[in-house]
C-alpha atoms as a PDB file:
ATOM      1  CA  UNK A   1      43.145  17.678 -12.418  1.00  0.00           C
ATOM      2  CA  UNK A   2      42.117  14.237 -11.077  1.00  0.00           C
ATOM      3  CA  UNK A   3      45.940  13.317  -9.794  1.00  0.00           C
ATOM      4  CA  UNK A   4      46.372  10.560  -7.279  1.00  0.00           C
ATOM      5  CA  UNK A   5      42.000   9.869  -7.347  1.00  0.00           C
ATOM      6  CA  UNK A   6      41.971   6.003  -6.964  1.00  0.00           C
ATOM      7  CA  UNK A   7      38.166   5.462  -7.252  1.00  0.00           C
ATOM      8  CA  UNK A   8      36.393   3.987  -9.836  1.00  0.00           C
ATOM      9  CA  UNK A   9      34.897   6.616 -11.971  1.00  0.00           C
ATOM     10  CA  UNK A  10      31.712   4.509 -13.460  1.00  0.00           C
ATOM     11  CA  UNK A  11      32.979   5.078 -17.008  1.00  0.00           C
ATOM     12  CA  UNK A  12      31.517   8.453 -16.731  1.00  0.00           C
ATOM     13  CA  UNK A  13      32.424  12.286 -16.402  1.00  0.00           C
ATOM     14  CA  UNK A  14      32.686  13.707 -12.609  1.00  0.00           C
ATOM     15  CA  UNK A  15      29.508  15.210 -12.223  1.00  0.00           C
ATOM     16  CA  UNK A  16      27.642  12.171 -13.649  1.00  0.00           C
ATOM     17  CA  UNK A  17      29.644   9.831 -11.161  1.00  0.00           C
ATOM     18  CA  UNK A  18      28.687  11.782  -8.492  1.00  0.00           C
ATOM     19  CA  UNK A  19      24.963  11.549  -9.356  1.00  0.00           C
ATOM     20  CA  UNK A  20      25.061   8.151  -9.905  1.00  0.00           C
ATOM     21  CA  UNK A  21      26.972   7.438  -6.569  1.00  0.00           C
ATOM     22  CA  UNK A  22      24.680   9.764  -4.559  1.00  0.00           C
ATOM     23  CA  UNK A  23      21.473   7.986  -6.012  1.00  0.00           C
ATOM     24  CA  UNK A  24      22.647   4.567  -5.168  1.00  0.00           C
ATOM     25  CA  UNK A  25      22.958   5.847  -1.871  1.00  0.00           C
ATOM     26  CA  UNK A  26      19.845   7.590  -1.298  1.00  0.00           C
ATOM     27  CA  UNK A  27      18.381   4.408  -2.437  1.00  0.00           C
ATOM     28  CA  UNK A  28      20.148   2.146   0.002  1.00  0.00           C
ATOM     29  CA  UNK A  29      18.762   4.327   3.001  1.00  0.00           C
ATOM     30  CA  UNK A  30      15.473   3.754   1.301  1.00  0.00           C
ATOM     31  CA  UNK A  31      15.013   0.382   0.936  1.00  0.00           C
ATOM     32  CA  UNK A  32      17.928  -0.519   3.034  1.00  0.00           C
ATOM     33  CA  UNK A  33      18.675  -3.517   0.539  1.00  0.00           C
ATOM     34  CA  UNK A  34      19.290  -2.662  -3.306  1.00  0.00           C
ATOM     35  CA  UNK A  35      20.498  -4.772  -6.625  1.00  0.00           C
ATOM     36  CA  UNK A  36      22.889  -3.483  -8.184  1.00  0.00           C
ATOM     37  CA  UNK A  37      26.792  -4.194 -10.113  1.00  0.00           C
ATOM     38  CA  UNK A  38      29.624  -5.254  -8.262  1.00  0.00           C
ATOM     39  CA  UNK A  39      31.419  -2.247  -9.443  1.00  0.00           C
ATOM     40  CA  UNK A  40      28.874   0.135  -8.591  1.00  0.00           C
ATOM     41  CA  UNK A  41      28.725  -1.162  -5.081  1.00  0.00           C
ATOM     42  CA  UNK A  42      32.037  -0.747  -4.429  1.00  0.00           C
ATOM     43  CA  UNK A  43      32.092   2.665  -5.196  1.00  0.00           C
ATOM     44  CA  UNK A  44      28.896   3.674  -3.473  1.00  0.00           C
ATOM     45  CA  UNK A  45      30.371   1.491   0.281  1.00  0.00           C
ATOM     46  CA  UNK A  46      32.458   4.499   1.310  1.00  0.00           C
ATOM     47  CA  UNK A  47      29.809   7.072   0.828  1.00  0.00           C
ATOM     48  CA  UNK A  48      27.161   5.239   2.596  1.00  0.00           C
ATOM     49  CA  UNK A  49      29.609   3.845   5.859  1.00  0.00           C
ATOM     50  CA  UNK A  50      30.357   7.807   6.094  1.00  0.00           C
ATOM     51  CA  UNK A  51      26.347   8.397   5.915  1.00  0.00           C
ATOM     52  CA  UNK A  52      25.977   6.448   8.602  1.00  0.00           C
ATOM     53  CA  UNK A  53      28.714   7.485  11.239  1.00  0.00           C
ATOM     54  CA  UNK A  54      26.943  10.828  10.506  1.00  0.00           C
ATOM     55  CA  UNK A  55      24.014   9.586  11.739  1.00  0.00           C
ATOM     56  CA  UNK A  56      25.652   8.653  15.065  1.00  0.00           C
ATOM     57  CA  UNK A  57      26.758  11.531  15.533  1.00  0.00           C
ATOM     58  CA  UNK A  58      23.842  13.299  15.539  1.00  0.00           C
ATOM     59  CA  UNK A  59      24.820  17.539  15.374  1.00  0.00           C
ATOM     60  CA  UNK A  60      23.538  19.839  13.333  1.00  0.00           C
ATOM     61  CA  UNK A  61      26.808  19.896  11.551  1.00  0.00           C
ATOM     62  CA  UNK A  62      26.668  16.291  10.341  1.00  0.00           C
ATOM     63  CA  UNK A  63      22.629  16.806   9.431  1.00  0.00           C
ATOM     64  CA  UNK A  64      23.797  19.623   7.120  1.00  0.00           C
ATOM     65  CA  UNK A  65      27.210  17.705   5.839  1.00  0.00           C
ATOM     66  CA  UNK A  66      24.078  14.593   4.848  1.00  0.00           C
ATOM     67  CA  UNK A  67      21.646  17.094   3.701  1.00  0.00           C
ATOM     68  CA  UNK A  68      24.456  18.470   1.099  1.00  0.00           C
ATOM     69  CA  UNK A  69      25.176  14.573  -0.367  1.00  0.00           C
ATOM     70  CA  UNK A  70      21.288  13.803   0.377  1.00  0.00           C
ATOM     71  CA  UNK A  71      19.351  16.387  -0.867  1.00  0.00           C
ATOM     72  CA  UNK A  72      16.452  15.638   0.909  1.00  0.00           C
ATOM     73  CA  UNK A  73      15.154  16.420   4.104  1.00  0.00           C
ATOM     74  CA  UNK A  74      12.820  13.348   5.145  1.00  0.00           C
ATOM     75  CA  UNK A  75      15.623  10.926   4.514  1.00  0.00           C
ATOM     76  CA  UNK A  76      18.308  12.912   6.265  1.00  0.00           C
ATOM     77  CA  UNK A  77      15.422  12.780   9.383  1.00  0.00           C
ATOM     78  CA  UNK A  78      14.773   9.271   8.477  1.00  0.00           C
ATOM     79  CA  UNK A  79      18.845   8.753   8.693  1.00  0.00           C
ATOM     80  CA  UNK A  80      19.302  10.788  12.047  1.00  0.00           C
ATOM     81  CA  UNK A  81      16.246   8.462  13.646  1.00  0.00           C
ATOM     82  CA  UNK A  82      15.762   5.443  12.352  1.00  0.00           C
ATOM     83  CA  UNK A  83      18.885   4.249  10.676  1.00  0.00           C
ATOM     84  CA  UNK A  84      21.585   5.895  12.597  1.00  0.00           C
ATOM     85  CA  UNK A  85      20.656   4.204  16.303  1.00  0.00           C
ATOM     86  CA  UNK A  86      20.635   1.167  14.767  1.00  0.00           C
ATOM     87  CA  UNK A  87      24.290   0.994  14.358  1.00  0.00           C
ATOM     88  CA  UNK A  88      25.114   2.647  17.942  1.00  0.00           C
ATOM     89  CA  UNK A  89      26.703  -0.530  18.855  1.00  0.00           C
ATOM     90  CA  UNK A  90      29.236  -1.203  15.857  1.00  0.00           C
ATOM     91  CA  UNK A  91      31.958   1.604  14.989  1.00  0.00           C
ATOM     92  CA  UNK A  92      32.200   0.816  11.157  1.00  0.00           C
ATOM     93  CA  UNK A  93      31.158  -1.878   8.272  1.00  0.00           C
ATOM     94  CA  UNK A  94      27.563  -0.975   8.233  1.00  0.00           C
ATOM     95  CA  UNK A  95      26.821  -2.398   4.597  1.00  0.00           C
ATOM     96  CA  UNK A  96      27.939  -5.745   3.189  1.00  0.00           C
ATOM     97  CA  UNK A  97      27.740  -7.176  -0.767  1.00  0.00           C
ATOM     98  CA  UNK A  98      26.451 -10.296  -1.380  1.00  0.00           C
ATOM     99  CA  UNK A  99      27.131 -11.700  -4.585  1.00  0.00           C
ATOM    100  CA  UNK A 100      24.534 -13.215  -7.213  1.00  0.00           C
ATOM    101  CA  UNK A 101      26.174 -14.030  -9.980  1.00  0.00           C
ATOM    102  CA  UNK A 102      26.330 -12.346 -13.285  1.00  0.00           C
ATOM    103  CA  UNK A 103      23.880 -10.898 -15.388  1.00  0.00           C
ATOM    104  CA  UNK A 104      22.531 -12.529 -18.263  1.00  0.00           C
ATOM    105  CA  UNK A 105      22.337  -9.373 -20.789  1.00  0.00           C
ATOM    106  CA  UNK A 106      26.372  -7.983 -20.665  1.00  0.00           C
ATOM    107  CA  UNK A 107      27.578 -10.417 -18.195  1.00  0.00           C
ATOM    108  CA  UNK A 108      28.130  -7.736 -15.712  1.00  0.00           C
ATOM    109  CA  UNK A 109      28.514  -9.054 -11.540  1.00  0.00           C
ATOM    110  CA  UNK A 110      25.404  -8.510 -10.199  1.00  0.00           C
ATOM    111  CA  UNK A 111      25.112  -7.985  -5.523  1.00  0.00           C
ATOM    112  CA  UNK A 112      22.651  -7.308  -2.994  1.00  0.00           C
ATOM    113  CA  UNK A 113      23.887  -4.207  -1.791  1.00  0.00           C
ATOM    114  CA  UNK A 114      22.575  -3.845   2.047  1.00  0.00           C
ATOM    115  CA  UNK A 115      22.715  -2.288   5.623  1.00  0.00           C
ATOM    116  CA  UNK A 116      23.535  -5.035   7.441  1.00  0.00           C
ATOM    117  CA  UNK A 117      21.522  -3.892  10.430  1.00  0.00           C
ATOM    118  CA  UNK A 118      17.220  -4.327   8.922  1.00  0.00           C
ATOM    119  CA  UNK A 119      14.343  -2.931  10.636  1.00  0.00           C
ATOM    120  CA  UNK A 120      12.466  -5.514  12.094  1.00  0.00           C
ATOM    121  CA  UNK A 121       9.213  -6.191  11.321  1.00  0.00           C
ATOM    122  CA  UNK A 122       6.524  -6.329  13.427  1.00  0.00           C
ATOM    123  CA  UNK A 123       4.189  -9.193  13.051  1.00  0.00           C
ATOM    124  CA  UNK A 124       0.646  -8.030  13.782  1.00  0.00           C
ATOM    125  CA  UNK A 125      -1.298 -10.829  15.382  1.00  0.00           C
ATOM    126  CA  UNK A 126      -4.698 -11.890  14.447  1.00  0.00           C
ATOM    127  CA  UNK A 127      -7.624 -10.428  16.307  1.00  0.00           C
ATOM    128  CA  UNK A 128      -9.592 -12.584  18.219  1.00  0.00           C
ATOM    129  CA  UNK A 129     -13.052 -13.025  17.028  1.00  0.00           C
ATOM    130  CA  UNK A 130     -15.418 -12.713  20.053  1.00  0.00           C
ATOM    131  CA  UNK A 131     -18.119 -15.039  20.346  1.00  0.00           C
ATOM    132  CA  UNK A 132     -22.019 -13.906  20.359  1.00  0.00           C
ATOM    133  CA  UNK A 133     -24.114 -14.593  23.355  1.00  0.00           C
ATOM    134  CA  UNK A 134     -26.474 -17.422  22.195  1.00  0.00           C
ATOM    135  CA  UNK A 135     -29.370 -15.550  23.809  1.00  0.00           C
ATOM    136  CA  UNK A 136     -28.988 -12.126  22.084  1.00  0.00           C
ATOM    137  CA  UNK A 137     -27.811 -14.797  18.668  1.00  0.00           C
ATOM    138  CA  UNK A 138     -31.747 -15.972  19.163  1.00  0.00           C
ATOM    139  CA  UNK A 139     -33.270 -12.927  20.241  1.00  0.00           C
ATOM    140  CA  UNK A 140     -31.713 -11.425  16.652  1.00  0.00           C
ATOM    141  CA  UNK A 141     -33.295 -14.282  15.070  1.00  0.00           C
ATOM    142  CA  UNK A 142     -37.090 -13.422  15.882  1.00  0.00           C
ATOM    143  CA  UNK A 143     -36.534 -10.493  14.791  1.00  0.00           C
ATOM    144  CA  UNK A 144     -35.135 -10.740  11.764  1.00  0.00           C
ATOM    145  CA  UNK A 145     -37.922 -13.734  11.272  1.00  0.00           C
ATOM    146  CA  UNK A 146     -40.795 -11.143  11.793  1.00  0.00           C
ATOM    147  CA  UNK A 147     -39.530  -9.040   9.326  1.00  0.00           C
ATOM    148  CA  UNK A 148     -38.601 -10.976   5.893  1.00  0.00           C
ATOM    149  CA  UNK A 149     -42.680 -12.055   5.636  1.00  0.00           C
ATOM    150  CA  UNK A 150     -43.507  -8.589   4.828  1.00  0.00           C
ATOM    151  CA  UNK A 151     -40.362  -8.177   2.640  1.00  0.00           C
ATOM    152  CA  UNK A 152     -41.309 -11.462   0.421  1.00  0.00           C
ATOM    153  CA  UNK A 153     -44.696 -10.321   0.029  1.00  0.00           C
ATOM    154  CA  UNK A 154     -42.786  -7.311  -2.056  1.00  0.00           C
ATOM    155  CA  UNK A 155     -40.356  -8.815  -3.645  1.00  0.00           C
ATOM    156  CA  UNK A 156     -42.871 -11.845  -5.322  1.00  0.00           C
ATOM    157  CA  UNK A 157     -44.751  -8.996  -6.973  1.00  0.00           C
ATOM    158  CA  UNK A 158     -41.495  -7.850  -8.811  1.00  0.00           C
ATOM    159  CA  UNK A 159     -39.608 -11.004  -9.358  1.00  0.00           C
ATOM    160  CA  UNK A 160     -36.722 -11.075 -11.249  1.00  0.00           C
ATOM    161  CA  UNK A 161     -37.156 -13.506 -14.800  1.00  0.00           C
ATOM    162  CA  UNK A 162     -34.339 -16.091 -14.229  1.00  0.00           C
ATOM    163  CA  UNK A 163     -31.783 -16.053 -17.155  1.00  0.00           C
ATOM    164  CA  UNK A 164     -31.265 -18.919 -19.184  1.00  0.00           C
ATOM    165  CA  UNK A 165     -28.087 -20.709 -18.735  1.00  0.00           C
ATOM    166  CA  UNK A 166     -25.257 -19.241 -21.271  1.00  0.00           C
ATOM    167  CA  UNK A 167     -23.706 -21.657 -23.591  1.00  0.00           C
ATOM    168  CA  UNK A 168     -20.281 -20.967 -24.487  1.00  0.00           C
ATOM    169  CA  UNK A 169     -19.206 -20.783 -27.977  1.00  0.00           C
ATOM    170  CA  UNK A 170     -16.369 -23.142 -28.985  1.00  0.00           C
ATOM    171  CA  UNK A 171     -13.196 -20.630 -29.371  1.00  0.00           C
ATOM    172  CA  UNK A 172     -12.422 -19.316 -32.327  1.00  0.00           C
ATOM    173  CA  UNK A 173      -8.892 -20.458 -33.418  1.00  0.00           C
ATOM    174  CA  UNK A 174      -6.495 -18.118 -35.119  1.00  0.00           C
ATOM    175  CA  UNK A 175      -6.991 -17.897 -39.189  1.00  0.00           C
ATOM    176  CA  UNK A 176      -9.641 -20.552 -38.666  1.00  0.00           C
ATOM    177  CA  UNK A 177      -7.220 -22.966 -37.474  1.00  0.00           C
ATOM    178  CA  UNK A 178      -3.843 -23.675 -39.132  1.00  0.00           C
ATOM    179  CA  UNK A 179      -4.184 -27.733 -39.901  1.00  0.00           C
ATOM    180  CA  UNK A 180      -7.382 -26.487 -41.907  1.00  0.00           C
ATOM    181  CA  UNK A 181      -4.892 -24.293 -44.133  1.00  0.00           C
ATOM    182  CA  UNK A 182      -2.411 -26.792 -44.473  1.00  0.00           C
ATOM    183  CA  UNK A 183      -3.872 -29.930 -44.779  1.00  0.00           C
ATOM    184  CA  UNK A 184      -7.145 -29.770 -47.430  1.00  0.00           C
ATOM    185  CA  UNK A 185      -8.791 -32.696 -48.627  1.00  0.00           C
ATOM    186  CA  UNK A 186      -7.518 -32.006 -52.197  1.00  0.00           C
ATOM    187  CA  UNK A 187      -4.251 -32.739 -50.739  1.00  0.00           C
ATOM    188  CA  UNK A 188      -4.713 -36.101 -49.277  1.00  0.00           C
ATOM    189  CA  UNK A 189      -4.010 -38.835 -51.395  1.00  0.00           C
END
């Protein structure tokens, strides 16, 4: 019997909510920023903040309590090392829901549902070209000079026939063009 359950149940049957909830959240750890429904959001918050003091924990306990929601081994790791030190600092409100607006199709409140603590990026910095001594740039030169006579000498004696410049074809228009099906010179007055 569901007596005294005050969360929303998604308009669907238990099991089903729990998928739902559980996917939303394995997403979130994922991409760390998903778009979802306002209602869905709400529901999926407590789940994930209780991911996440997991993580800070950091037993073997509470990587088996977020393997049995998770399911998956890589992102329970990926929880435990990445995600979880992130938060070391802050004791709860790990997510926030930043609203869009509604959705054009039912009308429905659609958020960016996200960790509030991102990985940063790291910018990788262009390499620096290094310049070529002049005298090995010249050097290169002679060489490559030297060579190229005895190439040409082959290549004249099988020398590609130039192609003659294509001409494009006006386009063809759809049904022979409509105005010519519409408008006939037996119509004009």
């Amino acid at each position: 019997m569901r007596h005294a359950q005050s969360r929303s149940r998604l308009n669907r049957f238990t099991s089903w909510q729990r998928a739902t909830v559980g996917s939303l959240a394995r997403n979130l750890l994922i991409y760390e920023s998903i778009k979802t429904t306002l209602v869905r959001a709400k529901a999926v918050q407590p789940l994930a903040e209780k991911l996440i003091s997991l993580a800070k924990q950091d037993t073997l306990s509470a990587k088996r309590r977020a393997f049995a929601i998770l399911g998956d081994h890589k992102l329970v790791s990926r929880l435990f090392k990445e995600i979880g030190p992130r938060f070391s600092k802050r004791t709860s409100g790990f997510t926030r829901i930043i609203s869009l607006g509604c959705r054009r199709g039912d009308n429905a409140k659609v958020v960016i549902f996200e960790l509030l603590e991102k990985k940063v990026k790291e910018t990788k910095k262009p390499k620096k070209v290094k310049e070529v001594k002049p005298e090995a740039a010249d050097q290169a030169k002679e060489i490559s000079e030297e060579r190229p006579s005895q190439e040409t000498k082959s290549q004249d004696s099988t020398a590609v026939k130039e192609k003659p410049p294509v001409t494009q074809k006006p386009t063809k228009k759809f049904l022979g063009g409509l105005r010519g099906i519409f408008k006939k010179e037996r119509d004009s007055l």
